[in-house]
Protein backbone atom coordinates (compact mmCIF):
# COMPACT_ATOMS: atom_id res chain seq x y z
CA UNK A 1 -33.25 35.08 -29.27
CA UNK A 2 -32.45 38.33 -26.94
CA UNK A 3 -33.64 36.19 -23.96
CA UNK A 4 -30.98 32.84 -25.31
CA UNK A 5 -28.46 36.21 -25.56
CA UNK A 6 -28.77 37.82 -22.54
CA UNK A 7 -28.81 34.43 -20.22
CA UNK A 8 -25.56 33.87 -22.18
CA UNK A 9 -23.86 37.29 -21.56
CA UNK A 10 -24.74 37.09 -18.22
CA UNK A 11 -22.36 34.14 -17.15
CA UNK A 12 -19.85 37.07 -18.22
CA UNK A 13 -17.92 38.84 -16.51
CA UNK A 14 -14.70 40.98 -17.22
CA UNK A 15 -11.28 41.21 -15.42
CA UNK A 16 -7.63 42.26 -16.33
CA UNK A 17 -6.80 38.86 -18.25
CA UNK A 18 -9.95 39.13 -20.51
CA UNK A 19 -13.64 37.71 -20.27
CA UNK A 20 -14.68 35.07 -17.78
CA UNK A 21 -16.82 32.18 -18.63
CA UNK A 22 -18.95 31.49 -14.92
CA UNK A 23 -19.61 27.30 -14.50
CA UNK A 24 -23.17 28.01 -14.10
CA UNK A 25 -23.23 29.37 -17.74
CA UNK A 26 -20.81 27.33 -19.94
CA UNK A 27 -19.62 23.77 -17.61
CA UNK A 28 -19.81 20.75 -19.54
CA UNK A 29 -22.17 18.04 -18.79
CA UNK A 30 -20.40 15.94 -16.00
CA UNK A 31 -18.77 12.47 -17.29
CA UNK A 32 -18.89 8.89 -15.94
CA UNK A 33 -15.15 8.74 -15.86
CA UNK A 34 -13.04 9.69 -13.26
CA UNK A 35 -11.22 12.92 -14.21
CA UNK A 36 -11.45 16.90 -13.40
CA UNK A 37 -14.26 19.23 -14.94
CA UNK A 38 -12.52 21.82 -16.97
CA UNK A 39 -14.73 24.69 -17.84
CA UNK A 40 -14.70 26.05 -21.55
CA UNK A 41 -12.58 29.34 -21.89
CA UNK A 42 -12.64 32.24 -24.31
CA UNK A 43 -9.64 32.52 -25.44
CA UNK A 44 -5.84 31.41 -24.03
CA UNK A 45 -5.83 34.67 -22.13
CA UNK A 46 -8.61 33.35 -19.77
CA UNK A 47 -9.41 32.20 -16.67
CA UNK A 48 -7.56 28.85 -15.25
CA UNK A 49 -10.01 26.13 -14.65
CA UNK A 50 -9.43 26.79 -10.39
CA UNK A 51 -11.42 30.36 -11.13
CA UNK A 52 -14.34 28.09 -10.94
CA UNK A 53 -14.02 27.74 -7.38
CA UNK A 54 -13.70 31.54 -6.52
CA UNK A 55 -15.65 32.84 -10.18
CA UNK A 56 -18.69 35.14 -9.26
CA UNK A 57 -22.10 33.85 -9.44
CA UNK A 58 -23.83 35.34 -12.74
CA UNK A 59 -24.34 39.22 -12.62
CA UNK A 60 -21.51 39.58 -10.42
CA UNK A 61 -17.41 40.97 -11.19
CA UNK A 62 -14.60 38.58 -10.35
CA UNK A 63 -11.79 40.29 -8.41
CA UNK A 64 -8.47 40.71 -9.49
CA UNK A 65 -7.33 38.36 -6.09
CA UNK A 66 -9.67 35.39 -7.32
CA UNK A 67 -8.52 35.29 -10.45
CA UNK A 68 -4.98 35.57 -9.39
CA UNK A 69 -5.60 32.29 -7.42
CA UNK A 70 -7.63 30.70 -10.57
CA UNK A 71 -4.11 30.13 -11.90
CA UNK A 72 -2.68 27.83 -9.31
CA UNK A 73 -4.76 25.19 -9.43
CA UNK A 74 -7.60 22.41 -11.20
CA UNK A 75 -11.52 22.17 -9.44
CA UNK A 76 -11.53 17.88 -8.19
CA UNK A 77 -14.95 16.86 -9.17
CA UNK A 78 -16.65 14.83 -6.17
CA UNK A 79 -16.50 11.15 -6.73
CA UNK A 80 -19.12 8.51 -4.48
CA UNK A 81 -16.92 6.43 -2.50
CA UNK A 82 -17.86 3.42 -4.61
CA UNK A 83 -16.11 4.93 -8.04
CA UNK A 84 -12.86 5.86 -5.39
CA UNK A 85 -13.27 2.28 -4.92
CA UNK A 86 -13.15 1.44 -7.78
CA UNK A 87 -9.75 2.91 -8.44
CA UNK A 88 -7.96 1.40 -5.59
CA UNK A 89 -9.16 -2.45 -6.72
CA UNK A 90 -5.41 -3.24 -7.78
CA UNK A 91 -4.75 -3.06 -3.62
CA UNK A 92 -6.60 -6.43 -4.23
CA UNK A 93 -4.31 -7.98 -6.35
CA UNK A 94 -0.65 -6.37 -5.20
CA UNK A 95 -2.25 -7.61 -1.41
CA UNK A 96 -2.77 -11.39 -3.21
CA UNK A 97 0.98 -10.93 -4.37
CA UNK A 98 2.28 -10.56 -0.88
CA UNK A 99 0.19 -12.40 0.70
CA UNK A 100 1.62 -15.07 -1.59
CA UNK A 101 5.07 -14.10 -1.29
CA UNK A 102 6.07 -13.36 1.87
CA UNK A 103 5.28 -16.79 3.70
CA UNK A 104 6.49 -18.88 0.32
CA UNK A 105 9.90 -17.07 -0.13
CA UNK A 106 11.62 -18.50 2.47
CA UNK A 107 10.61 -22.14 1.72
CA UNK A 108 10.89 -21.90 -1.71
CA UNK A 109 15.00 -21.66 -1.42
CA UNK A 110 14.78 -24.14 0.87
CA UNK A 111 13.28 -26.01 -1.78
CA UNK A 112 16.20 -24.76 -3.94
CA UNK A 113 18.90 -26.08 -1.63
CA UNK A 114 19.19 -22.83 0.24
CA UNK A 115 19.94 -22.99 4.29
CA UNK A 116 17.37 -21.65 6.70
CA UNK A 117 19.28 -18.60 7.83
CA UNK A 118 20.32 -17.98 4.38
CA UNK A 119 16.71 -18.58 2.85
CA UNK A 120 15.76 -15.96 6.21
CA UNK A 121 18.22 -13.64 5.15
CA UNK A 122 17.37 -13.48 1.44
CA UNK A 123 14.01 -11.98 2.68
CA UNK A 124 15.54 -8.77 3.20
CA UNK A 125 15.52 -8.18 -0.35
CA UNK A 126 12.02 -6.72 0.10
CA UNK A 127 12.41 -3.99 2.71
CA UNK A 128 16.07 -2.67 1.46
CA UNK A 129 14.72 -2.41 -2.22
CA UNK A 130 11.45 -0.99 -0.88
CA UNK A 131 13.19 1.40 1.06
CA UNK A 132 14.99 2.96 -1.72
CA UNK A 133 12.54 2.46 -4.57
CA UNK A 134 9.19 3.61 -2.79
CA UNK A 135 10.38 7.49 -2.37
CA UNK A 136 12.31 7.41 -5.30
CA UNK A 137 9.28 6.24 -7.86
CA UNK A 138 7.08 8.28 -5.30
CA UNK A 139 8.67 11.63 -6.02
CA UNK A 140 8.48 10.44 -10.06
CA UNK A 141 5.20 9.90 -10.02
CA UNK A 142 4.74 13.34 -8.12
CA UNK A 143 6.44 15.40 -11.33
CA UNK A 144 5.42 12.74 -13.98
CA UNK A 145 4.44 14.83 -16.92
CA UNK A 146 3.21 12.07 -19.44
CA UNK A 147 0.16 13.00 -21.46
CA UNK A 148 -1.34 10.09 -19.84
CA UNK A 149 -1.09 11.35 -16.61
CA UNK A 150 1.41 11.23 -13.18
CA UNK A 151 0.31 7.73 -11.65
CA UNK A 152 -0.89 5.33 -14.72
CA UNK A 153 2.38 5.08 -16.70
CA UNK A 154 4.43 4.23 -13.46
CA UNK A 155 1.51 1.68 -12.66
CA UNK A 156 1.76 -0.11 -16.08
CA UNK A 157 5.77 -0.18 -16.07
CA UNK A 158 5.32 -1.88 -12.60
CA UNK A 159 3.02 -4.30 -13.93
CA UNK A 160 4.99 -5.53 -16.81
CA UNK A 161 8.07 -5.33 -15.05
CA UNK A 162 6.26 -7.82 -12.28
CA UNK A 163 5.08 -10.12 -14.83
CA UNK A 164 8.62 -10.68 -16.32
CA UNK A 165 10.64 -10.44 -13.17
CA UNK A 166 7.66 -13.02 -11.03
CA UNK A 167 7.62 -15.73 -13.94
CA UNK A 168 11.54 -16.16 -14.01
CA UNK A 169 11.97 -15.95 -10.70
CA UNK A 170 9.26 -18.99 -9.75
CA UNK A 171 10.62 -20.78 -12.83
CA UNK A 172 14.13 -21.14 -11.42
CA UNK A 173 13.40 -24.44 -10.51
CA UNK A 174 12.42 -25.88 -13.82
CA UNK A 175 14.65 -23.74 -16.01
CA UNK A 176 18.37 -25.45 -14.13
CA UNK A 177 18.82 -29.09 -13.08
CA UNK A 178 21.34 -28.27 -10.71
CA UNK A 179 21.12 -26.85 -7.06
CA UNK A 180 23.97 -23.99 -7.46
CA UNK A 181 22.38 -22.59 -11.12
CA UNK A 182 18.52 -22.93 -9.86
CA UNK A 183 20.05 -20.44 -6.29
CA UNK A 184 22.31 -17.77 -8.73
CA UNK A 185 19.41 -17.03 -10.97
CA UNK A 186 16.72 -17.03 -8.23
CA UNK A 187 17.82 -15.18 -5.72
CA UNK A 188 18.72 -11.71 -8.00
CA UNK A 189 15.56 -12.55 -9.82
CA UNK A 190 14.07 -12.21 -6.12
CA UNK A 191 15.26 -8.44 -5.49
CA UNK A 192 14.48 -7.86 -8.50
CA UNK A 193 10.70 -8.94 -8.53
CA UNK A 194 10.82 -6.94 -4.91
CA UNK A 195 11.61 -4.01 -6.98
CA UNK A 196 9.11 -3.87 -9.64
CA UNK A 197 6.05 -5.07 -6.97
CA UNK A 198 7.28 -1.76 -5.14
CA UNK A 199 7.26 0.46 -8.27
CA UNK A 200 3.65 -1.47 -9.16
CA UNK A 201 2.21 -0.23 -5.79
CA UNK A 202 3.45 3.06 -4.96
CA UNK A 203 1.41 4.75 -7.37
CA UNK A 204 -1.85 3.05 -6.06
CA UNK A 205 -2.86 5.09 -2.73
CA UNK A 206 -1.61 8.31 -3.99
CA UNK A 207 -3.83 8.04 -7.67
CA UNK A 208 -6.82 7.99 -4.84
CA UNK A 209 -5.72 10.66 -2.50
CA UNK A 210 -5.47 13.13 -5.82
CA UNK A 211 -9.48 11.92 -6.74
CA UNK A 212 -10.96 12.22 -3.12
CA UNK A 213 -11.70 15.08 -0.88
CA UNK A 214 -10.18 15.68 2.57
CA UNK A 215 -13.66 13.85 4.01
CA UNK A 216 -12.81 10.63 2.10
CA UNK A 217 -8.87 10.31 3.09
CA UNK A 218 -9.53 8.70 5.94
CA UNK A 219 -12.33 6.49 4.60
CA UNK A 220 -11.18 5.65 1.32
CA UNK A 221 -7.46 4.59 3.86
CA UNK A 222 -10.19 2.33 5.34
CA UNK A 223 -11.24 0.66 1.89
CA UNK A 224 -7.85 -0.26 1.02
CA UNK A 225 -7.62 -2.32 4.03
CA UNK A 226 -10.85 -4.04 2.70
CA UNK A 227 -9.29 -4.61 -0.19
CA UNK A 228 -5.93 -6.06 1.29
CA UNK A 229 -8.77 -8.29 3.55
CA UNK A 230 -9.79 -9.67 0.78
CA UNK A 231 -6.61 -9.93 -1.06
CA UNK A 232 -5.34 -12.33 1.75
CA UNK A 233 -8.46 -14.38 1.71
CA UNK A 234 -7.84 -15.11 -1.79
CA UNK A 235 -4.26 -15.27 -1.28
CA UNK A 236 -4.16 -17.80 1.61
CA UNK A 237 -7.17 -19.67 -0.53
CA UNK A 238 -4.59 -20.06 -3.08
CA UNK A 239 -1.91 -21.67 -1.21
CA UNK A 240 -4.69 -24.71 -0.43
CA UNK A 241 -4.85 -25.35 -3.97
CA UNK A 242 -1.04 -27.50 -3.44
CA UNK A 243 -0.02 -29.09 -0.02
CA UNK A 244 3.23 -27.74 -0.42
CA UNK A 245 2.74 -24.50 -2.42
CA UNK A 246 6.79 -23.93 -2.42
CA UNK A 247 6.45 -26.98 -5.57
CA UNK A 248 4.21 -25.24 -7.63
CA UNK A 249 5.75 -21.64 -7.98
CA UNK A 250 5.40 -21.13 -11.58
CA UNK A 251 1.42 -22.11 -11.81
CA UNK A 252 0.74 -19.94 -8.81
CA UNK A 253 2.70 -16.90 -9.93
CA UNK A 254 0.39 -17.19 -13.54
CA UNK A 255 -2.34 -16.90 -11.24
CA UNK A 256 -1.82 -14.40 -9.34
CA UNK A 257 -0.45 -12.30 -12.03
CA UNK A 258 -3.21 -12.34 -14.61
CA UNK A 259 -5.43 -11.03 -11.36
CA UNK A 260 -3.63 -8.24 -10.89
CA UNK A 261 -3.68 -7.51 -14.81
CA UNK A 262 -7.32 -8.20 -14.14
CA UNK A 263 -7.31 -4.87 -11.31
CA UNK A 264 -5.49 -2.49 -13.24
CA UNK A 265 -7.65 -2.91 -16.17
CA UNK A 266 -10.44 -1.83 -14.34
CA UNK A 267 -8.97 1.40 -12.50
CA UNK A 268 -7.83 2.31 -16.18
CA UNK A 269 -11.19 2.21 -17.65
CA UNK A 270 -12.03 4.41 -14.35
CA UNK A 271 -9.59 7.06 -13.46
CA UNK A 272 -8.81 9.68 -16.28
CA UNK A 273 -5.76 12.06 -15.33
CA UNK A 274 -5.13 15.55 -16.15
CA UNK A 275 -1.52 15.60 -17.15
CA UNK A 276 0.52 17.89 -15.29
CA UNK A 277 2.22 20.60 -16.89
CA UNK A 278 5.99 20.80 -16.73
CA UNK A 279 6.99 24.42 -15.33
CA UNK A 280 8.64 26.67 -18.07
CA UNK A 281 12.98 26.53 -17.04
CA UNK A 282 13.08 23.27 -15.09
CA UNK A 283 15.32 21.60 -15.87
CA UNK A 284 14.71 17.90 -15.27
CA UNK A 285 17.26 14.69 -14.56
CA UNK A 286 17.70 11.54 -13.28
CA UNK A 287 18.87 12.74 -10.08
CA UNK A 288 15.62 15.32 -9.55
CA UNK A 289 13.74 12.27 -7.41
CA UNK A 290 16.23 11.41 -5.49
CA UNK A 291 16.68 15.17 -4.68
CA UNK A 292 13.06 15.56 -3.31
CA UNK A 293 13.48 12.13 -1.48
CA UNK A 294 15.73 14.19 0.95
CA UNK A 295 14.54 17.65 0.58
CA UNK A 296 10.93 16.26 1.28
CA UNK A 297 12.31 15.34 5.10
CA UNK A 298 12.55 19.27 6.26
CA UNK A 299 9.32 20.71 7.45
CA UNK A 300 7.03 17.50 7.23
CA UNK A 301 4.46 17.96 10.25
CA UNK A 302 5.57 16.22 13.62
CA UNK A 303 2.69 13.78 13.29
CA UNK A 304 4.49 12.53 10.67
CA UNK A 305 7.65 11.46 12.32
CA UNK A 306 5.87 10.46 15.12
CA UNK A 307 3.58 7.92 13.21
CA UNK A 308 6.96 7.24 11.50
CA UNK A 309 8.75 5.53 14.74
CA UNK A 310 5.19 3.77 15.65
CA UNK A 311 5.19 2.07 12.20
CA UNK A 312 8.77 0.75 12.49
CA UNK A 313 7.99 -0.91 15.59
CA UNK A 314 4.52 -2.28 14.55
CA UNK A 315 6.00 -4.01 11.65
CA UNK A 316 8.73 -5.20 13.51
CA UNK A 317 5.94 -7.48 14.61
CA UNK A 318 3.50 -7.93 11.71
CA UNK A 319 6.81 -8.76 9.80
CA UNK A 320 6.92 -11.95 12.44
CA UNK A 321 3.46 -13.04 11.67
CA UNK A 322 3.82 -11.91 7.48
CA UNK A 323 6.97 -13.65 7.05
CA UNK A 324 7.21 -17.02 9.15
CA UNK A 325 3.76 -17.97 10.62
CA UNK A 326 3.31 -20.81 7.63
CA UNK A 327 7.04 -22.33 8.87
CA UNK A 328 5.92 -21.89 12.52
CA UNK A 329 2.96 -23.96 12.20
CA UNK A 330 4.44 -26.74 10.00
CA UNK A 331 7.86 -26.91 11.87
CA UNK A 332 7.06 -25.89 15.01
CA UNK A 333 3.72 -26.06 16.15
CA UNK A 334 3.24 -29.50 14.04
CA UNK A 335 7.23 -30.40 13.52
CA UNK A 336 7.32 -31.37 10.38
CA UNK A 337 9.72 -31.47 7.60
CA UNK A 338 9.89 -29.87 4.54
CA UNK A 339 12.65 -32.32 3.13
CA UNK A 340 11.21 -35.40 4.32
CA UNK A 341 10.45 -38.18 2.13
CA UNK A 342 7.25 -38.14 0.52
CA UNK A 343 4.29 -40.31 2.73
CA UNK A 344 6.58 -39.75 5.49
CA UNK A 345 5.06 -38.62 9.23
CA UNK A 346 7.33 -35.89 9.08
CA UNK A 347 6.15 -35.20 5.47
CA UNK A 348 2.26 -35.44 6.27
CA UNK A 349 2.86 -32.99 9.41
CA UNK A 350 4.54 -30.37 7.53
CA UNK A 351 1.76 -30.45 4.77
CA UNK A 352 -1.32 -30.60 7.60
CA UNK A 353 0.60 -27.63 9.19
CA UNK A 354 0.69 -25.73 6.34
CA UNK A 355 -3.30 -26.29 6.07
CA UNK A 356 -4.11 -24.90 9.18
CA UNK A 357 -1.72 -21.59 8.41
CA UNK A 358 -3.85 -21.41 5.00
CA UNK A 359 -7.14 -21.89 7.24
CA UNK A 360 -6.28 -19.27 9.98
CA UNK A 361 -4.82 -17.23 7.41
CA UNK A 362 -8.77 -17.25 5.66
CA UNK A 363 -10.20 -17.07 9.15
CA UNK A 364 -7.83 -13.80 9.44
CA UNK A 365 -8.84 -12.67 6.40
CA UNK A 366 -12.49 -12.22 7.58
CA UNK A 367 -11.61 -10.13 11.08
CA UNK A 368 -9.41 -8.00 9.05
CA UNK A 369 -12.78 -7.44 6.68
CA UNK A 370 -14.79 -7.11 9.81
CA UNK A 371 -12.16 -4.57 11.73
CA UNK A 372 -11.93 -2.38 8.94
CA UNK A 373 -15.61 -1.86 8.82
CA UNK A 374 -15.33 -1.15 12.17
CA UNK A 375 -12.55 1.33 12.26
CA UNK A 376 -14.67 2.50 9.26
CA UNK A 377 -17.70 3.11 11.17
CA UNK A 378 -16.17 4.85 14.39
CA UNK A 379 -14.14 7.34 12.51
CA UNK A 380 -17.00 8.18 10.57
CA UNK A 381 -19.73 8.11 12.92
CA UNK A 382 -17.80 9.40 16.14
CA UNK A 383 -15.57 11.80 17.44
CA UNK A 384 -12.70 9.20 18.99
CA UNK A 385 -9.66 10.17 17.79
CA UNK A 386 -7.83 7.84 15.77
CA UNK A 387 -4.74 7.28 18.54
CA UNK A 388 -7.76 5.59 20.26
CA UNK A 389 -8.65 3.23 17.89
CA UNK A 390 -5.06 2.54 16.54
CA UNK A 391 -3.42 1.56 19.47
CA UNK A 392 -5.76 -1.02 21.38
CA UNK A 393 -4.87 -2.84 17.70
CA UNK A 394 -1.50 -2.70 18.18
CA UNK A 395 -1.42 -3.76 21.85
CA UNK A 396 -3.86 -6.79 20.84
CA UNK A 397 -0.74 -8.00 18.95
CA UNK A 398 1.46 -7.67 21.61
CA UNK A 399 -0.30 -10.08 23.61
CA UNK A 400 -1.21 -12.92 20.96
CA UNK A 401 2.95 -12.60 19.90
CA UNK A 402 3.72 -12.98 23.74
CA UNK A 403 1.44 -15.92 23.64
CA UNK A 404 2.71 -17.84 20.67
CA UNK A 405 6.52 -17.18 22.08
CA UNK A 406 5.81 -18.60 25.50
CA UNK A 407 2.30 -20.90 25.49
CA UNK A 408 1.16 -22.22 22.40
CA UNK A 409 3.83 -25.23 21.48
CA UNK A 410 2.49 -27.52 20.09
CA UNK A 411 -1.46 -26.83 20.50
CA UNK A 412 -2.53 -26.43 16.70
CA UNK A 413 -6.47 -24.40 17.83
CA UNK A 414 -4.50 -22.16 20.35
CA UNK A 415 -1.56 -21.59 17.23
CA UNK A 416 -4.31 -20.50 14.86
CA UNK A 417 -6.28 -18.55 16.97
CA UNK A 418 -2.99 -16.89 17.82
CA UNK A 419 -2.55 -16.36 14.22
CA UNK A 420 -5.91 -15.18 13.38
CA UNK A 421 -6.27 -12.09 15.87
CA UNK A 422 -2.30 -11.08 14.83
CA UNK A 423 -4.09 -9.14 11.89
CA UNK A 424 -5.54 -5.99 14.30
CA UNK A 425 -1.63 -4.48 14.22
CA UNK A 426 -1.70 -4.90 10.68
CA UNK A 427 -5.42 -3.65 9.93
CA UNK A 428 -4.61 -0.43 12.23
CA UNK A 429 -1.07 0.15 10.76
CA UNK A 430 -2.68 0.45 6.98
CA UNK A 431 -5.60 2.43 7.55
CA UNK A 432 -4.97 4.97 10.27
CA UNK A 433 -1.23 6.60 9.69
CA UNK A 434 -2.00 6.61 5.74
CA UNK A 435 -5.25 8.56 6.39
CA UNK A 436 -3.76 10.98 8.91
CA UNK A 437 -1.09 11.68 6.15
CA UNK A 438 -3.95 12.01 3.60
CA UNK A 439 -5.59 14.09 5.47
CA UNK A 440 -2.88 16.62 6.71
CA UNK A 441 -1.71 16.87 2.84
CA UNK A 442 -5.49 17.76 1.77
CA UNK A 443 -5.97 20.35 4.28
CA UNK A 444 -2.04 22.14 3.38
CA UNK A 445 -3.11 22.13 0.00
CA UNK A 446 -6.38 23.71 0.67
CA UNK A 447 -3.92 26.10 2.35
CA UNK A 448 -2.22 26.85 -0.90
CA UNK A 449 0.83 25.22 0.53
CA UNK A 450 2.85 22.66 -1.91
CA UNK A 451 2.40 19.29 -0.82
CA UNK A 452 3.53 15.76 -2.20
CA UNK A 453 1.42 12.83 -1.35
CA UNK A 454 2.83 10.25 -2.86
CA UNK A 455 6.49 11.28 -1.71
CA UNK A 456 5.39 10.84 1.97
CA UNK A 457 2.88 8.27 1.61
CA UNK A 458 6.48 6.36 0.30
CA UNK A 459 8.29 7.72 3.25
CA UNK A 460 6.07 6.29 5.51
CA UNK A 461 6.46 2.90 3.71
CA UNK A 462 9.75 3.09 4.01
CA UNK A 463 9.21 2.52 7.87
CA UNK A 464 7.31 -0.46 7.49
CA UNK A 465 10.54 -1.53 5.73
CA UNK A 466 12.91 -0.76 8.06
CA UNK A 467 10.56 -2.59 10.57
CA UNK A 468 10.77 -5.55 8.50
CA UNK A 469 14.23 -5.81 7.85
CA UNK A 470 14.95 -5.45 11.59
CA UNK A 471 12.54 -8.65 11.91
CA UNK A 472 14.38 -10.73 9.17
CA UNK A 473 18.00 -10.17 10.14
CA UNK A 474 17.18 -10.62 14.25
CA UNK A 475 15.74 -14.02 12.92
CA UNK A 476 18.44 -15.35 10.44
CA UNK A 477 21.41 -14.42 13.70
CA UNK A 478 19.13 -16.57 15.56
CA UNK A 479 18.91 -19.43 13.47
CA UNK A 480 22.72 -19.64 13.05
CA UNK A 481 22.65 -20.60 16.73
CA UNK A 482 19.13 -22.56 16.94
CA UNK A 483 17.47 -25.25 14.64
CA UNK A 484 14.34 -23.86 12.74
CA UNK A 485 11.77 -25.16 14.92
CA UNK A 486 13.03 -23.49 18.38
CA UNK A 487 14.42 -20.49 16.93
CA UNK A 488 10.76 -19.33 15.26
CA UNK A 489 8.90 -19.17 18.58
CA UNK A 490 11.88 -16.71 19.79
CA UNK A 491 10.95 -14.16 16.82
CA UNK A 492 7.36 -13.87 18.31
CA UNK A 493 9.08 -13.03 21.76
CA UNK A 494 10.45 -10.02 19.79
CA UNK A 495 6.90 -9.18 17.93
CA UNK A 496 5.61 -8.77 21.37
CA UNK A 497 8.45 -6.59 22.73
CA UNK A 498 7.94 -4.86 19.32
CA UNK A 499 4.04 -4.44 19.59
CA UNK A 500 4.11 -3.26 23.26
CA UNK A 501 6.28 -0.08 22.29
CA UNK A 502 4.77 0.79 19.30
CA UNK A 503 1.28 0.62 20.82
CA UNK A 504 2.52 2.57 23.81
CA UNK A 505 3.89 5.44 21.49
CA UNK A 506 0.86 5.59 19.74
CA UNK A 507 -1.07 6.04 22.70
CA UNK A 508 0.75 9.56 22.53
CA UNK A 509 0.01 10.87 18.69
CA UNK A 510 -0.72 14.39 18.67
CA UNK A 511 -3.69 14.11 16.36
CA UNK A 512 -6.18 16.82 17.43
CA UNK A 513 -8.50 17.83 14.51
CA UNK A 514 -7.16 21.28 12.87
C-alpha cells in the first residue's frame, strides 16, 4: 500500500493554480475513436489538458510559464494515416456528386428546353454560390460551439439540405408537363443544390487538418485526391448505366445520394470532436462569419496569395475539361445530336460519344489514382519541393487543351487520350496548394499564433471558383456567336492559354521549408 501511494503522489506536482496530475501517472487508456486525450484533473482549479505537453516528468516541479501555456490549448492524439482516412471517405461521395453534375447540368436543360448558351450560363450557379458560401460556412464551422463539435453539425445540415435540394431539382422533369414550369423550378432548384453541396463539403478537409499532425498535411492532401480518383471512377461508371444520362436524373441522383449518406456515416462513427468553448463576452451574430471572411484577408502568408492567382488560372482550364468534355465528344468530336429522333444517326452518335467520355473519364480516373500515389511518394520520400512537382502537372494540361483546340476533330482515340491525361492539372491543383496551406497553419499554431483552417482552406476554394466562372461565361459569349459543336473546341484554346500561365507562375512559389 505505501509503494501503490507513493507511485501515485509522485505523478504530483504543485504550482500556483493547485496540484498537477502528470500523464504518465493518471492518462486514460487511449480509445479507438478519433478524439483528443484529456487527462483527469483534481479539481476545476487545475491544469488545462495542453499542460500535458509541457507537465514535468514524475519527481519534477512544473513552472509557472508551462502552466501558463497549459491553458491555451488541447494535446491532438496521433492518428495512423489509415483512421485520417477514414475521416475524409465523404471526399468519395461529394467527388461522385460532381463528377456527376458538372458534365450532366448543361444537357439536362437542354433536355428541359433550355438554349445552349443559356444551359452554359446557368452553370455559373456553382462558382458564384461557392464563392460566397465556402468562407462564409468556413468561418462557422471555425467558431461552431455545438456540443457535438465545430465540423459534424455543418456536415449533416449539408447533407440533408443536398438530399432535398438534389431530388427536386432532377425531378423537374417529371413533376411539370410543360417546358416553361419544368425550366422555373429547375433552374433555382440548381443554385440552390450548388449551395448546400458547398456547405456539405467545406467542413470535410478542415475536420482532417484539426486530427493530423503537421507531417500528415501534406499526405493526408494527397489521400483526398485518392479519394476524388475514385469518386470519378465511380462517377463516370455511373453515367454508363443510361446512354443518355441527362433522361434519368431522378434515379441517378437516389444513387448517388444514399452513397454519400453511406460516407458520412462512417466518418461519424470515426471522428469524435471536442466542442469548443465559446469565450466569456463574445458576443455572437449572424454577421460574425462574414466579418472574419474579410478580416481573415490581412496578414495571410504570401504563399497564400500566390497559390491563390495559380489556382484561378488552373481551373480556368480544368473547368473546360469538368464542365463540357461529355458535349465535346458527342457534338463535336462524334457530331451528334442530343434532340435527334430516337434510332437516328445523329441520335446513335451522340449516345456512342457520350460512351467514350464515360470510358476516358474511367481511364482518367485510374492516372489520377496512379499520380496521386506518385505525388504521394516524392513528397514523402524526397526533398523536391512541391513547385516542382505541381507545375510539370499543370503545364501537361496546357498541351493536351492546345491539342484538343487545334488537332483532335474528329479522331475519337486521340479525343480520349486528350481527355484522359487533362486530369494531372486537376490532381496537382487538389493536393499540393491545400497541403502547403495545411501545413503553414500547423506550424503558426505550433507558434501559438491564431490560425483558421477552414476559413482559408475556403478562400482558396473560392479561386477555383472564380476560375470556373471565368470558363463558363467566356463559353456561353461564344456560343451566342457559334453553333455548339465549333464553339467547344474554342474553350480548350482558352484551357491552354489558361494552363500555360498558371503553370508558369507556379514555377515561381516561394515554398522553401521553414
Amino acid at each position: 500500500r505505501a509503494q501503490r501511494l507513493r507511485e501515485i503522489l509522485i505523478g504530483y506536482s504543485t504550482g500556483p493554480r493547485g496540484p498537477i496530475v502528470s500523464i504518465e501517472a493518471m492518462a486514460p487508456p487511449p480509445q479507438d475513436d478519433i478524439t483528443a486525450v484529456i487527462p483527469e484533473i483534481v479539481d476545476d482549479d487545475a491544469i488545462s489538458p495542453k499542460d500535458a505537453q509541457v507537465s514535468p516528468k514524475a519527481g519534477q516541479i512544473a513552472s509557472p510559464k508551462a502552466m501558463e501555456e497549459g491553458e491555451k490549448a488541447k494535446p491532438a492524439k496521433y492518428f495512423p494515416l489509415w483512421k485520417l482516412a477514414l475521416v475524409a471517405l465523404p471526399q468519395l461521395g461529394v467527388q461522385v456528386t460532381w463528377c456527376f453534375i458538372g458534365p450532366n447540368a448543361a444537357p439536362y436543360m437542354l433536355h428541359l428546353g433550355v438554349g445552349p448558351s443559356l444551359a452554359t450560363l446557368n452553370n455559373i450557379a456553382g462558382p458564384i454560390t461557392g464563392f460566397f458560401t465556402g468562407p462564409i460556412v468556413g468561418a462557422w464551422s471555425d467558431r461552431l460551439t455545438s456540443r457535438f463539435g465545430r465540423r459534424r453539425p455543418i456536415i449533416l445540415a449539408g447533407l440533408v439540405s443536398t438530399w432535398v435540394a438534389g431530388v427536386l431539382f432532377s425531378a423537374a422533369d417529371h413533376m411539370f408537363e410543360d417546358s416553361t414550369g419544368k425550366i422555373a423550378f429547375a433552374v433555382p432548384m440548381y443554385w440552390i443544390m450548388d449551395v448546400t453541396i458547398n456547405i456539405l463539403q467545406t467542413p470535410y478537409r478542415a475536420l482532417v487538418s484539426d486530427l493530423a499532425t503537421k507531417e500528415q498535411q501534406i499526405p493526408m492532401q494527397v489521400i483526398f485526391v485518392f479519394f476524388m480518383a475514385i469518386g470519378n471512377m465511380i462517377g463516370y461508371s455511373i453515367m454508363k448505366i443510361w446512354d443518355v444520362p441527362a433522361f434519368h436524373m431522378l434515379k441517378l441522383m437516389l444513387i448517388i445520394c444514399t452513397l454519400n449518406t453511406i460516407c458520412i456515416a462512417i466518418q461519424f462513427m470515426v471522428a469524435k470532436e471536442e466542442p469548443l468553448k465559446r469565450v466569456e463576452g463574445e458576443k455572437a451574430n449572424c454577421c460574425s462569419p462574414v466579418v472574419s471572411v474579410f478580416k481573415s484577408l490581412r496578414g495571410m502568408p504570401r504563399l497564400l496569395y500566390h497559390l491563390a492567382f495559380v489556382q484561378c488560372l488552373v481551373w480556368i482550364g480544368n473547368t473546360a475539361w469538368t464542365y463540357y468534355a461529355s458535349q465535346w465528344f458527342a457534338d463535336s468530336v462524334y457530331q451528334g445530336d442530343q434532340h435527334a429522333p430516337a434510332g437516328s444517326e445523329k441520335k446513335l452518335r451522340y449516345a456512342q460519344g457520350m460512351d467514350d467520355f464515360s470510358t476516358s473519364g474511367q481511364l482518367r480516373s485510374g492516372l489520377q489514382l496512379l499520380s496521386a500515389l506518385v505525388i504521394i511518394a516524392l513528397l514523402m520520400k524526397t526533398k523536391l519541393r512541391p513547385r516542382l512537382i505541381y507545375a510539370p502537372c499543370i503545364l501537361i494540361g496546357a498541351v493536351v487543351s492546345f491539342l484538343a483546340g487545334f488537332v483532335v476533330g474528329h479522331m475519337a482515340t486521340f479525343a480520349m487520350l486528350c481527355f484522359v491525361l487533362s486530369i494531372m492539372p486537376e490532381t496537382g491543383s487538389f493536393a499540393i496548394p491545400f497541403g502547403l496551406v495545411a501545413t503553414l497553419n500547423k506550424r503558426a499554431e505550433e507558434e501559438g499564433k491564431q490560425v483558421s483552417t477552414a476559413l482559408q482552406m475556403a478562400l482558396l476554394n473560392c479561386c477555383v471558383t472564380v476560375g470556373q466562372q471565368v470558363c463558363h461565361m467566356v463559353l456561353a459569349i461564344i456560343e451566342e456567336h457559334l453553333p455548339l459543336e465549333k464553339a467547344l473546341p474554342c474553350v480548350f484554346i482558352l484551357a491552354g492559354v489558361a494552363h500555360t500561365l498558371g503553370g508558369t507562375s507556379a514555377l515561381c512559389l516561394d515554398d522553401k521549408p521553414a
